[in-house]
C-alpha atoms as a PDB file:
ATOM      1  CA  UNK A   1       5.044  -9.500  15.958  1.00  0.00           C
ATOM      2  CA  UNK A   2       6.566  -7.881  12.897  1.00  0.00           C
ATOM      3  CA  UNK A   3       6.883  -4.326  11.964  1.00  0.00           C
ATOM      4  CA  UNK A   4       6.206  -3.056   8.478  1.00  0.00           C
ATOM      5  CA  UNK A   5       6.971  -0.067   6.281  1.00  0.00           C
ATOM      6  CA  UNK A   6       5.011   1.188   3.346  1.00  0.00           C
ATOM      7  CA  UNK A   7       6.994   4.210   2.152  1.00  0.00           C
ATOM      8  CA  UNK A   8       5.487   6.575   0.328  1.00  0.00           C
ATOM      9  CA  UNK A   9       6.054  10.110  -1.167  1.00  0.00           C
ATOM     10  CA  UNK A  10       4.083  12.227   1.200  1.00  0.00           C
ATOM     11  CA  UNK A  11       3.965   9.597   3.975  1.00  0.00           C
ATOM     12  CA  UNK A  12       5.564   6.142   5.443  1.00  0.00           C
ATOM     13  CA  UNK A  13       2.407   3.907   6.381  1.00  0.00           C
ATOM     14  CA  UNK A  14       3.809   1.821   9.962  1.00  0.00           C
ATOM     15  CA  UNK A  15       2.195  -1.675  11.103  1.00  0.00           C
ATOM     16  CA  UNK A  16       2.705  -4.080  13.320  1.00  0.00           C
ATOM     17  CA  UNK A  17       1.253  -7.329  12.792  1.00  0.00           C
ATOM     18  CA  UNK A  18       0.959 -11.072  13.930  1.00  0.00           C
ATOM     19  CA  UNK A  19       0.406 -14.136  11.908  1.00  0.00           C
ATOM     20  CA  UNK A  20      -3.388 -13.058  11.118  1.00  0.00           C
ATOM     21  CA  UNK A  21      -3.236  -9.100  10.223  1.00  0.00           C
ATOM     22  CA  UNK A  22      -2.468  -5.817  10.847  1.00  0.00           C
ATOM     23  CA  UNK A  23      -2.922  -4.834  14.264  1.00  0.00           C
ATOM     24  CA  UNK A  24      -1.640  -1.472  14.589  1.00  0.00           C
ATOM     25  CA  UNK A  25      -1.242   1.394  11.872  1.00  0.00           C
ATOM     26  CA  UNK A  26       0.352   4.770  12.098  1.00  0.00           C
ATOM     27  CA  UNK A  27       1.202   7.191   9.501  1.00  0.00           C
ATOM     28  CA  UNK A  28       4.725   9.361   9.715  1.00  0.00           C
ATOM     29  CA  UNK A  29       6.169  11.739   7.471  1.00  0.00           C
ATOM     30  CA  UNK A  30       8.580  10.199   4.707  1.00  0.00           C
ATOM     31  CA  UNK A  31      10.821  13.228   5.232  1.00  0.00           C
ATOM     32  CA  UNK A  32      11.645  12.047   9.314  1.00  0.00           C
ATOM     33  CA  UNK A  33      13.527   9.643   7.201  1.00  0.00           C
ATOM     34  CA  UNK A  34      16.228  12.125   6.217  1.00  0.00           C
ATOM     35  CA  UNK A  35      15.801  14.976   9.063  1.00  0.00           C
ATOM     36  CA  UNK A  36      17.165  12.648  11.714  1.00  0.00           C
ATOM     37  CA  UNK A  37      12.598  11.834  13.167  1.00  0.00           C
ATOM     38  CA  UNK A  38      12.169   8.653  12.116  1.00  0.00           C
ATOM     39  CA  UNK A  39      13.709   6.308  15.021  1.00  0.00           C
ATOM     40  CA  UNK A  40      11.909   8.555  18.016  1.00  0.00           C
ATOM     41  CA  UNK A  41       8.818   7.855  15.963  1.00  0.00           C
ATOM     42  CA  UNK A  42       9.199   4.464  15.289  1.00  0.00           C
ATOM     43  CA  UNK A  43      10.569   3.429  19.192  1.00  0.00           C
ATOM     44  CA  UNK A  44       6.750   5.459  20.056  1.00  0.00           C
ATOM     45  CA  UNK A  45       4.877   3.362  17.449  1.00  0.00           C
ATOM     46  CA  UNK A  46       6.487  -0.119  18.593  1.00  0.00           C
ATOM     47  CA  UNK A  47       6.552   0.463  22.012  1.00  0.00           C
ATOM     48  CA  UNK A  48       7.356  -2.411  23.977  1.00  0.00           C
ATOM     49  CA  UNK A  49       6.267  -4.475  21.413  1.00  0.00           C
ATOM     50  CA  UNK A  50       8.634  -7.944  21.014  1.00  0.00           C
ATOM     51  CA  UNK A  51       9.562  -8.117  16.977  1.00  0.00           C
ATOM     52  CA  UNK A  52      10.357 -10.895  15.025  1.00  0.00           C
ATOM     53  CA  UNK A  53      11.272  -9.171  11.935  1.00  0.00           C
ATOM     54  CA  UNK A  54      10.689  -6.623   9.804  1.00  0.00           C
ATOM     55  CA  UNK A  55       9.624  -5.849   6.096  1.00  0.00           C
ATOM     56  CA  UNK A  56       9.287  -3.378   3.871  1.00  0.00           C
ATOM     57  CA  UNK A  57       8.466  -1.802   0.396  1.00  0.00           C
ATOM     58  CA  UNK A  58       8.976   1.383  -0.861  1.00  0.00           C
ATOM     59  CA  UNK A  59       8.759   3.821  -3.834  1.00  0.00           C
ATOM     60  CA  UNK A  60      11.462   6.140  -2.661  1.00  0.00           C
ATOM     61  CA  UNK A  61      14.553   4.769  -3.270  1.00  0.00           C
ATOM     62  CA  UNK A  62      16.511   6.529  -0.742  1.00  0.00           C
ATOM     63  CA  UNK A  63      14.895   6.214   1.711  1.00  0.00           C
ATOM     64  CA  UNK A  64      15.253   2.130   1.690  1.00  0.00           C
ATOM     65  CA  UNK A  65      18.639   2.635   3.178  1.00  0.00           C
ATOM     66  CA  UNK A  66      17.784   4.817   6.003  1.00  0.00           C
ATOM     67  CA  UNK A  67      14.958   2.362   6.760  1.00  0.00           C
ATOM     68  CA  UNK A  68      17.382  -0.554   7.041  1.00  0.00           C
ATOM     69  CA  UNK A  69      19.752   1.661   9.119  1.00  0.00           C
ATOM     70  CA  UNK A  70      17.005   2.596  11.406  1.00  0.00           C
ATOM     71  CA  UNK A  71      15.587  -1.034  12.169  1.00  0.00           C
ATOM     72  CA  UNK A  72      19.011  -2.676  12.697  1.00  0.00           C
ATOM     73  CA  UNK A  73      20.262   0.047  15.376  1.00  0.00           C
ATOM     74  CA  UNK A  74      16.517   0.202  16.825  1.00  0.00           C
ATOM     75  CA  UNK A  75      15.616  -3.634  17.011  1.00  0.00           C
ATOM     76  CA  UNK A  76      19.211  -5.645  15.396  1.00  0.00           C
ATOM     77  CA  UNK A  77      16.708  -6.825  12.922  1.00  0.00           C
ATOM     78  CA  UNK A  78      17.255  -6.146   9.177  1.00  0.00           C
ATOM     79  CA  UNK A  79      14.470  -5.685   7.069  1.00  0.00           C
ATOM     80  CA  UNK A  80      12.829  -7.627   4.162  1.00  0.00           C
ATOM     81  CA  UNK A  81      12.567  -5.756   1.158  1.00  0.00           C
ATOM     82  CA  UNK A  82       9.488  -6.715  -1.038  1.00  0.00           C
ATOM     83  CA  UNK A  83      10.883  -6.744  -4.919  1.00  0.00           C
ATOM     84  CA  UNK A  84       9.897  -9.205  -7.804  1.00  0.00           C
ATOM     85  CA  UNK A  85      12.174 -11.261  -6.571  1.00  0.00           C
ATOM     86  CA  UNK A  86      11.348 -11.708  -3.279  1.00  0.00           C
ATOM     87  CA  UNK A  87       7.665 -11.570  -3.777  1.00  0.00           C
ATOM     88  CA  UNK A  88       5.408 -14.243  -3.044  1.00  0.00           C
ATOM     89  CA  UNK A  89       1.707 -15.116  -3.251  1.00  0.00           C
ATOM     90  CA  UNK A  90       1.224 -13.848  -7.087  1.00  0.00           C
ATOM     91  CA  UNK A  91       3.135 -14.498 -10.725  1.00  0.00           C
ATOM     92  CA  UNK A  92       4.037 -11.754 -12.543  1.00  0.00           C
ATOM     93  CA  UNK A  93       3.381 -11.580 -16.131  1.00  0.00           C
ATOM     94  CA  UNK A  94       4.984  -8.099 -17.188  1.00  0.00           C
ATOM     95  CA  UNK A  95       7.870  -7.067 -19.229  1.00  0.00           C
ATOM     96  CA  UNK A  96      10.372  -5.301 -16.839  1.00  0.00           C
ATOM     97  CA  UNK A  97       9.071  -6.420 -13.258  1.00  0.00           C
ATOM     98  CA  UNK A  98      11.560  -3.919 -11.785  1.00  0.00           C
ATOM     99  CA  UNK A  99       9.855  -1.264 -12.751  1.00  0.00           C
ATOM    100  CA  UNK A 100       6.603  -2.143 -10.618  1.00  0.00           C
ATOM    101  CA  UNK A 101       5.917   0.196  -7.719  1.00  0.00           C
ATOM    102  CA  UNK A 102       6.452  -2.505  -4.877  1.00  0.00           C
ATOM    103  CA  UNK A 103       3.328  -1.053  -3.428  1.00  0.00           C
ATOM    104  CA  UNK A 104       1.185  -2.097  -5.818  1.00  0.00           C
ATOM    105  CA  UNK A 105       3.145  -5.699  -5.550  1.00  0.00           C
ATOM    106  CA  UNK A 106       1.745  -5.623  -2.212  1.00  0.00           C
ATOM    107  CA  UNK A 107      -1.405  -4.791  -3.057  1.00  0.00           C
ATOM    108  CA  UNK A 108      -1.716  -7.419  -5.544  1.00  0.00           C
ATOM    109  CA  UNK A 109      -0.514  -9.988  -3.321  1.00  0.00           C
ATOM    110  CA  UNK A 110      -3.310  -9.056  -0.866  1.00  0.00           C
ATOM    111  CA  UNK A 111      -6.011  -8.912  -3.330  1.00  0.00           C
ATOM    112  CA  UNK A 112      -5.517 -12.493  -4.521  1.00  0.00           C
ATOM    113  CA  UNK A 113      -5.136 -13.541  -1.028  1.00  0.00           C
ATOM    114  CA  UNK A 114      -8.592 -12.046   0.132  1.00  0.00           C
ATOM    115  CA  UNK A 115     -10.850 -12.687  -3.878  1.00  0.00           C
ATOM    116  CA  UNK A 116      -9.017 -15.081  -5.968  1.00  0.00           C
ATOM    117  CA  UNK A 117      -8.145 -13.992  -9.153  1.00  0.00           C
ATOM    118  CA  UNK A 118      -9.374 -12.086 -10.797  1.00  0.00           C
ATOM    119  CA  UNK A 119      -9.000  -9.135  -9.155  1.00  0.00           C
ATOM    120  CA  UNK A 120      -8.457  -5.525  -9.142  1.00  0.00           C
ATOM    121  CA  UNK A 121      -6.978  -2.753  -6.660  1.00  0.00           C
ATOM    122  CA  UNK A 122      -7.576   0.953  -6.820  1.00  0.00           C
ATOM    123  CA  UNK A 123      -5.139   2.936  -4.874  1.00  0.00           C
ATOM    124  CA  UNK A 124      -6.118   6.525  -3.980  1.00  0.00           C
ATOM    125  CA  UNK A 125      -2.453   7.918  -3.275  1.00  0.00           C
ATOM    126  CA  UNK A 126      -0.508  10.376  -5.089  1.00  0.00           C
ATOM    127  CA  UNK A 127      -1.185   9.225  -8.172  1.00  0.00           C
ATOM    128  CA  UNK A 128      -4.179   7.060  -8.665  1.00  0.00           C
ATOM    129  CA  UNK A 129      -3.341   3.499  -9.610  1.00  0.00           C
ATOM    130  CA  UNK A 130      -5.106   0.429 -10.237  1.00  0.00           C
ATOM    131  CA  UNK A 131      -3.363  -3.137 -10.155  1.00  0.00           C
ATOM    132  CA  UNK A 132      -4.940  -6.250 -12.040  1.00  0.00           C
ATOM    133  CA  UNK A 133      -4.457  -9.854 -11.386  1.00  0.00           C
ATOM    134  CA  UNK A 134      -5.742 -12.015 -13.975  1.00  0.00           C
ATOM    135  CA  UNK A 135      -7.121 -15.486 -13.902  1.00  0.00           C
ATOM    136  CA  UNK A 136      -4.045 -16.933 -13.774  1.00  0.00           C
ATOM    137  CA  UNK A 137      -3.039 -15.395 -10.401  1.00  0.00           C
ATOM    138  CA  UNK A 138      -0.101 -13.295 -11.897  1.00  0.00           C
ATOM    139  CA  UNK A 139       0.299  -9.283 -11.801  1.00  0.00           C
ATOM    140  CA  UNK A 140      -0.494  -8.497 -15.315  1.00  0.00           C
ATOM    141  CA  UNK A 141      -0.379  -4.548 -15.498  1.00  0.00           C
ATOM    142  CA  UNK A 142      -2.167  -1.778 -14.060  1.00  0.00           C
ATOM    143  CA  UNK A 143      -3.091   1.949 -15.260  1.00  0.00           C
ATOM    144  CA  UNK A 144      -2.014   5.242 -13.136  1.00  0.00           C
ATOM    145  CA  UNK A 145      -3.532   8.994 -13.046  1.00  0.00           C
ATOM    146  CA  UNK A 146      -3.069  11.720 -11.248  1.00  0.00           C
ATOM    147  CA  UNK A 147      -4.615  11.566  -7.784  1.00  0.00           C
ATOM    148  CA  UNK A 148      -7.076  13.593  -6.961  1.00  0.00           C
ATOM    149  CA  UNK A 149      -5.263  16.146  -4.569  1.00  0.00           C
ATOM    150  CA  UNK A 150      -2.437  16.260  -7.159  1.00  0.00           C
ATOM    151  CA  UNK A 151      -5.126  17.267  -9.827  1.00  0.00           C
ATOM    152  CA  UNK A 152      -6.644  19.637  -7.390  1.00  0.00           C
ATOM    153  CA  UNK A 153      -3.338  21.194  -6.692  1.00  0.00           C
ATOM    154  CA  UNK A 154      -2.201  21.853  -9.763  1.00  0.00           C
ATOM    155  CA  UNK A 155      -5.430  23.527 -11.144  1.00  0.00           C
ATOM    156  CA  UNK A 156      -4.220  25.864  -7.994  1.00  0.00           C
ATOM    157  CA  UNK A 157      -1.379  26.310  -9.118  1.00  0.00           C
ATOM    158  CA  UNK A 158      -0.983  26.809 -12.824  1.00  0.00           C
ATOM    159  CA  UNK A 159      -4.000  28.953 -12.640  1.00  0.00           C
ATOM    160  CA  UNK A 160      -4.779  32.304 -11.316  1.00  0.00           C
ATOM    161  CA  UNK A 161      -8.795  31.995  -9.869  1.00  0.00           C
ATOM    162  CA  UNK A 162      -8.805  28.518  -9.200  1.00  0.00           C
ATOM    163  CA  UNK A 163      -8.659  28.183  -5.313  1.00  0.00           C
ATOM    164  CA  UNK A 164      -7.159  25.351  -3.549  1.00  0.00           C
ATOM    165  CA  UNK A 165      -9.852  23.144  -2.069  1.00  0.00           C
ATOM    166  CA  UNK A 166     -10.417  20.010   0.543  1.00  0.00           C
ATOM    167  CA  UNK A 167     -11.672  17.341  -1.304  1.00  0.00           C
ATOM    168  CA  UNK A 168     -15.076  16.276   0.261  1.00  0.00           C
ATOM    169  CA  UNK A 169     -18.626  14.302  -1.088  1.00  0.00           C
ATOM    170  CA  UNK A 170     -20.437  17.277  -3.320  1.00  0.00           C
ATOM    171  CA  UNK A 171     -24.098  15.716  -3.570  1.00  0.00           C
ATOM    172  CA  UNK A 172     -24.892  17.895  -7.020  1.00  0.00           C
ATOM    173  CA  UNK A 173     -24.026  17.526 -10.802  1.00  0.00           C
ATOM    174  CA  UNK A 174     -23.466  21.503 -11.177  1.00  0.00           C
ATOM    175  CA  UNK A 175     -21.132  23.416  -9.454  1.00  0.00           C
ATOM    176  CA  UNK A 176     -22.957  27.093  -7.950  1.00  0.00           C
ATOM    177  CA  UNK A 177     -19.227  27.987  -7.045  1.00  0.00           C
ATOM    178  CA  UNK A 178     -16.022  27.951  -8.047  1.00  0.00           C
ATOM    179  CA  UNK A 179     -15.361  25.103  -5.143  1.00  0.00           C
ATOM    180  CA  UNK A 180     -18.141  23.168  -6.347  1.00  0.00           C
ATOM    181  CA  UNK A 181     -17.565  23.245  -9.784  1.00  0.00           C
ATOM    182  CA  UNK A 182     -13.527  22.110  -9.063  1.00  0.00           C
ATOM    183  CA  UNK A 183     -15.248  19.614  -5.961  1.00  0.00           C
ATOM    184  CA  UNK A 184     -17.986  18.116  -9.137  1.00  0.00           C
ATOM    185  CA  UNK A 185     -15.074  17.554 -11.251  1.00  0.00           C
ATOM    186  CA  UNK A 186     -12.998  15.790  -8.608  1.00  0.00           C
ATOM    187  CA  UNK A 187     -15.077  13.333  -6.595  1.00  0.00           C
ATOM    188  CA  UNK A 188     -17.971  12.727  -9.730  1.00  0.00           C
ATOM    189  CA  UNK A 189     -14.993  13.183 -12.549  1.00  0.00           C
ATOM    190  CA  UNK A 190     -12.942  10.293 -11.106  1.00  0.00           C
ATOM    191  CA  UNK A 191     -16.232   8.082  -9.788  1.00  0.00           C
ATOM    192  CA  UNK A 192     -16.785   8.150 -13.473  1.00  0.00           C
ATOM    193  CA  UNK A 193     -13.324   7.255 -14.579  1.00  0.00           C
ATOM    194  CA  UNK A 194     -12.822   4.578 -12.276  1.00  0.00           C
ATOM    195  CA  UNK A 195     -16.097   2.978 -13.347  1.00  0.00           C
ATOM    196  CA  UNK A 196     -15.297   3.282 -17.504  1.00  0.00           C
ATOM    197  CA  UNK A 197     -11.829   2.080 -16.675  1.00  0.00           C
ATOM    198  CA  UNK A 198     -13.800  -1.058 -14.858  1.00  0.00           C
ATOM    199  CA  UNK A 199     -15.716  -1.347 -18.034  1.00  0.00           C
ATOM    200  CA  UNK A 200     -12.504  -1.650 -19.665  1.00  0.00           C
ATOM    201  CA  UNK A 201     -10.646  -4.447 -17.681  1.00  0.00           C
ATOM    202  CA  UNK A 202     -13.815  -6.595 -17.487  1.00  0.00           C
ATOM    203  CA  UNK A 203     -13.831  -6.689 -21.562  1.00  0.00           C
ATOM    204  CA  UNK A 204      -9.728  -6.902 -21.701  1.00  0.00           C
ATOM    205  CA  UNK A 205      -9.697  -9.658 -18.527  1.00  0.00           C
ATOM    206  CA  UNK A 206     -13.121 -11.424 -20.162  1.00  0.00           C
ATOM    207  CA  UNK A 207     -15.023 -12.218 -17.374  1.00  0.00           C
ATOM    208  CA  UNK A 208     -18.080 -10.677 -15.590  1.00  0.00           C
ATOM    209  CA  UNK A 209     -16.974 -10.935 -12.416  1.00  0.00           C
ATOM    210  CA  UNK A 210     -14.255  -8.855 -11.142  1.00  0.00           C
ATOM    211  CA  UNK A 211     -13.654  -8.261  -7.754  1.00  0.00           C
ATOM    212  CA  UNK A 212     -12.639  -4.808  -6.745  1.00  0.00           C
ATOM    213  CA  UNK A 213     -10.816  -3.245  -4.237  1.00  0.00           C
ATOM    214  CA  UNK A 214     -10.017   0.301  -2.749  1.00  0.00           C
ATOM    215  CA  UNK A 215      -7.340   1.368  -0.261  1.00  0.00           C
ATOM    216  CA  UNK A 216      -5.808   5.025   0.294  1.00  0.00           C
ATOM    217  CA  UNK A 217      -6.491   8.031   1.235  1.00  0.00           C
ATOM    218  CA  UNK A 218      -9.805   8.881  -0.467  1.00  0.00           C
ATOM    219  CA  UNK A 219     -10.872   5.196  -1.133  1.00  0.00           C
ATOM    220  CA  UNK A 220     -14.210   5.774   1.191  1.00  0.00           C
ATOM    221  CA  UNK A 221     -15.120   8.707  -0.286  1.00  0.00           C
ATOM    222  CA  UNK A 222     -15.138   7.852  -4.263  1.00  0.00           C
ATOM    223  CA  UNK A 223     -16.003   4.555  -3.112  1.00  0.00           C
ATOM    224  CA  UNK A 224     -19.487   5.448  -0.854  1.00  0.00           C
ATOM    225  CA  UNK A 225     -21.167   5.938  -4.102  1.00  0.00           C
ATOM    226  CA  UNK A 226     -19.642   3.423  -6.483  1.00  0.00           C
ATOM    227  CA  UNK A 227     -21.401  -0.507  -6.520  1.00  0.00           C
ATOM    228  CA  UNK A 228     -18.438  -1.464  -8.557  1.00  0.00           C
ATOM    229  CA  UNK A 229     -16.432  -1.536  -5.707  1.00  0.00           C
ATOM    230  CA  UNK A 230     -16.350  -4.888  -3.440  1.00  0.00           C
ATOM    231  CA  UNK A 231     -14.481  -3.712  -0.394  1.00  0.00           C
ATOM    232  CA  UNK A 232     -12.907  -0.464   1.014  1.00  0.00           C
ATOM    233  CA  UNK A 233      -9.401  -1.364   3.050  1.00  0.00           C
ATOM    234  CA  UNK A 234      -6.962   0.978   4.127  1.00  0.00           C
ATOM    235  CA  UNK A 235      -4.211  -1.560   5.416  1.00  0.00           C
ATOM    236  CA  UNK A 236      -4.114  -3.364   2.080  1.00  0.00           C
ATOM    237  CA  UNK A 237      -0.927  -2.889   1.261  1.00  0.00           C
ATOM    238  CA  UNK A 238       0.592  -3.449   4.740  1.00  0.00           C
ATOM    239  CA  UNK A 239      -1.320  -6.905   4.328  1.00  0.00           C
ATOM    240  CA  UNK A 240       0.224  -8.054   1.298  1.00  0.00           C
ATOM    241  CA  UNK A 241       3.619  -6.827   2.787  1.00  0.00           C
ATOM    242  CA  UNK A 242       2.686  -9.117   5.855  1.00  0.00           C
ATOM    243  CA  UNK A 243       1.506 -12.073   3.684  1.00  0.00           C
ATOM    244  CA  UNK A 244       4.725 -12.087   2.091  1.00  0.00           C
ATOM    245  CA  UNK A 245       6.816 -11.647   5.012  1.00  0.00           C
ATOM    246  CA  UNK A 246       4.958 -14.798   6.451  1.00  0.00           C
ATOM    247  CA  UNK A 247       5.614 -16.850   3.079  1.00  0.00           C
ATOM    248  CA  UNK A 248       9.270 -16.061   3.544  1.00  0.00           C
ATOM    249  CA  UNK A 249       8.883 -17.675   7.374  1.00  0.00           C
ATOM    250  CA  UNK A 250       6.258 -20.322   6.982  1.00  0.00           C
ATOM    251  CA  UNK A 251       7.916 -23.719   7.923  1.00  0.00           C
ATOM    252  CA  UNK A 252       7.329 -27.011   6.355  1.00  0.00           C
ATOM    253  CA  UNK A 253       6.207 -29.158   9.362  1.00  0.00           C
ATOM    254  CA  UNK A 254       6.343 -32.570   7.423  1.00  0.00           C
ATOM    255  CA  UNK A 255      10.128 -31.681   6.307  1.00  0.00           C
ATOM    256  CA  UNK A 256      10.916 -30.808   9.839  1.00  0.00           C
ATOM    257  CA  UNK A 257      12.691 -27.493   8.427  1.00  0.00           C
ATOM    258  CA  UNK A 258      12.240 -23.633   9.014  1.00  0.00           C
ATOM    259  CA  UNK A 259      11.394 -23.490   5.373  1.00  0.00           C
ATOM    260  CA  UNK A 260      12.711 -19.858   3.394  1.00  0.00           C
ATOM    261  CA  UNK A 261      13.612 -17.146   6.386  1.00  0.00           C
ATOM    262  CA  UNK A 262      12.747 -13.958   5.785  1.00  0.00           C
ATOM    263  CA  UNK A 263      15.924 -11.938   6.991  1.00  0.00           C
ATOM    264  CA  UNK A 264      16.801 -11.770  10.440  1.00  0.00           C
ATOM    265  CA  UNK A 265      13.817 -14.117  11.734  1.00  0.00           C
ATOM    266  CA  UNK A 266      13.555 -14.634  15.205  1.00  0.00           C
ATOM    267  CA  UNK A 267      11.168 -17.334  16.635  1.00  0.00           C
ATOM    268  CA  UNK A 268       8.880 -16.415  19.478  1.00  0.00           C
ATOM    269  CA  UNK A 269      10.290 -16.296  22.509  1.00  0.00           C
ATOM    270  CA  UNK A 270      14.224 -15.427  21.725  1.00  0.00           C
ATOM    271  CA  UNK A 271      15.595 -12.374  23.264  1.00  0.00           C
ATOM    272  CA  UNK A 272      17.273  -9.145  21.792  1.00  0.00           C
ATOM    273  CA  UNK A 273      13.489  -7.984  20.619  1.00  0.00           C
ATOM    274  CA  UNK A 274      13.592  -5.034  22.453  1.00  0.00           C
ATOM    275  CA  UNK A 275      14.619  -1.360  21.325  1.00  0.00           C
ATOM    276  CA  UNK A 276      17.825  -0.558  21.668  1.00  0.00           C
ATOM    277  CA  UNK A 277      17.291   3.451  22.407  1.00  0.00           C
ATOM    278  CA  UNK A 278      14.237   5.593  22.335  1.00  0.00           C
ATOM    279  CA  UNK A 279      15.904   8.737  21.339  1.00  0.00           C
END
């Protein structure tokens, strides 16, 4: 079993998986990272569970530290960190790889996995992004806009009769309130701008096909009413951190090697697995 970290801005997304997938996911604030929360809630989330290792990727820089920190007193097992280098599973074809959100490395790398290439995720986070692999199996670019609670928010707040509203399915094309005229422009604005931006990458990729993904926090919603969309899958991300976690540990049978370990490996079986403290 290995645990994984997706960190976020709002929230850290926890898993613990085997060799297949994701079996467990929990959610905790990014801040218990720097108010002294995040090893009670990560002792609760593993539980007795017996770790192998531990990965992670993250678009708050410093929080990577306290992450490390955390796994090595909690479990003696450091953690590997997903960057272009490390990454496994797709090329990347981009002029400065270090400034790819290794979220959206992850997501690639899970994408391919599951369709091939090509293939395209939409993330509904904080910002909206989407994440292309082309043909050739390599992360090529992506596009980002504001997500749709950031959007929402800010109409809130830069303007004095806007209220702030939960974003939810509005089944009309005119708005008879203030709400539904902000909900209209939300959920149908971006179901529209995901499906021109489709349009888009199907011309610039030049194929017909194009497999598409969502994951996030409103992927169900804009997805429900959008064909364009193959699959709906909340623990992408924590997948492609997994699948590259287990291309960093897969062994070589025929060489009679342990291959490239991913850092601080621990076959099944060996002791010192357990959590060290659960306060």
């Amino acid at each position: 079993m290995i645990i994984l970290f997706d960190i976020g801005n709002t929230n850290t997304h926890l898993g613990l998986a085997d060799d297949r997938r994701v079996v467990k996911q929990a959610n905790i604030p990014t801040a218990a990272w720097f108010n002294g929360t995040a090893q009670r809630l990560l002792a609760k989330f593993a539980g007795h569970a017996r770790l192998q290792g531990a990965a992670l990727c993250s678009v708050v820089p410093r929080a990577t530290p306290q992450t490390r920190k955390t796994t090595l007193r909690l479990w003696r097992l450091p953690c590997l960190e997903l960057t272009p280098k490390t990454l496994r599973g797709v090329g990347v074809a981009y002029p400065k790889p270090k400034t790819i959100g290794p979220d959206r490395l992850a997501n690639a790398v899970a994408v391919r996995h599951r369709f091939g290439a090509p293939a395209v995720v939409v993330d509904f986070g904080t910002a909206v992004t989407f994440d292309v692999v082309d043909r050739a199996g390599n992360y090529v670019g992506g596009i980002i806009a504001p997500g749709l609670s950031a959007m929402t928010d800010y109409l809130h707040e830069k303007t004095a009769l806007l209220p702030r509203i939960k974003i939810r399915e509005i089944n009309r094309a005119v708005g008879k309130s203030t709400e539904e005229a902000m909900l209209v422009g939300a959920v149908h604005g971006y179901r529209g701008l995901i499906r021109g931006i489709l349009v888009e990458l199907k011309r610039e990729l030049k194929t017909r096909s194009l497999p598409v993904v969502a994951t996030g926090g409103y992927a169900r919603l804009i997805a429900s009413k959008l064909p364009e969309i193959d699959a709906v899958d909340p623990l992408l991300t924590l997948e492609g951190l997994r699948l590259v976690w287990q291309a960093h540990v897969n062994t070589d049978p025929t060489k009679g090697n342990e291959g490239n370990k991913a850092p601080g490996y621990r076959p099944p079986g060996r002791t010192g697995t357990k959590a060290l403290s659960n306060t």
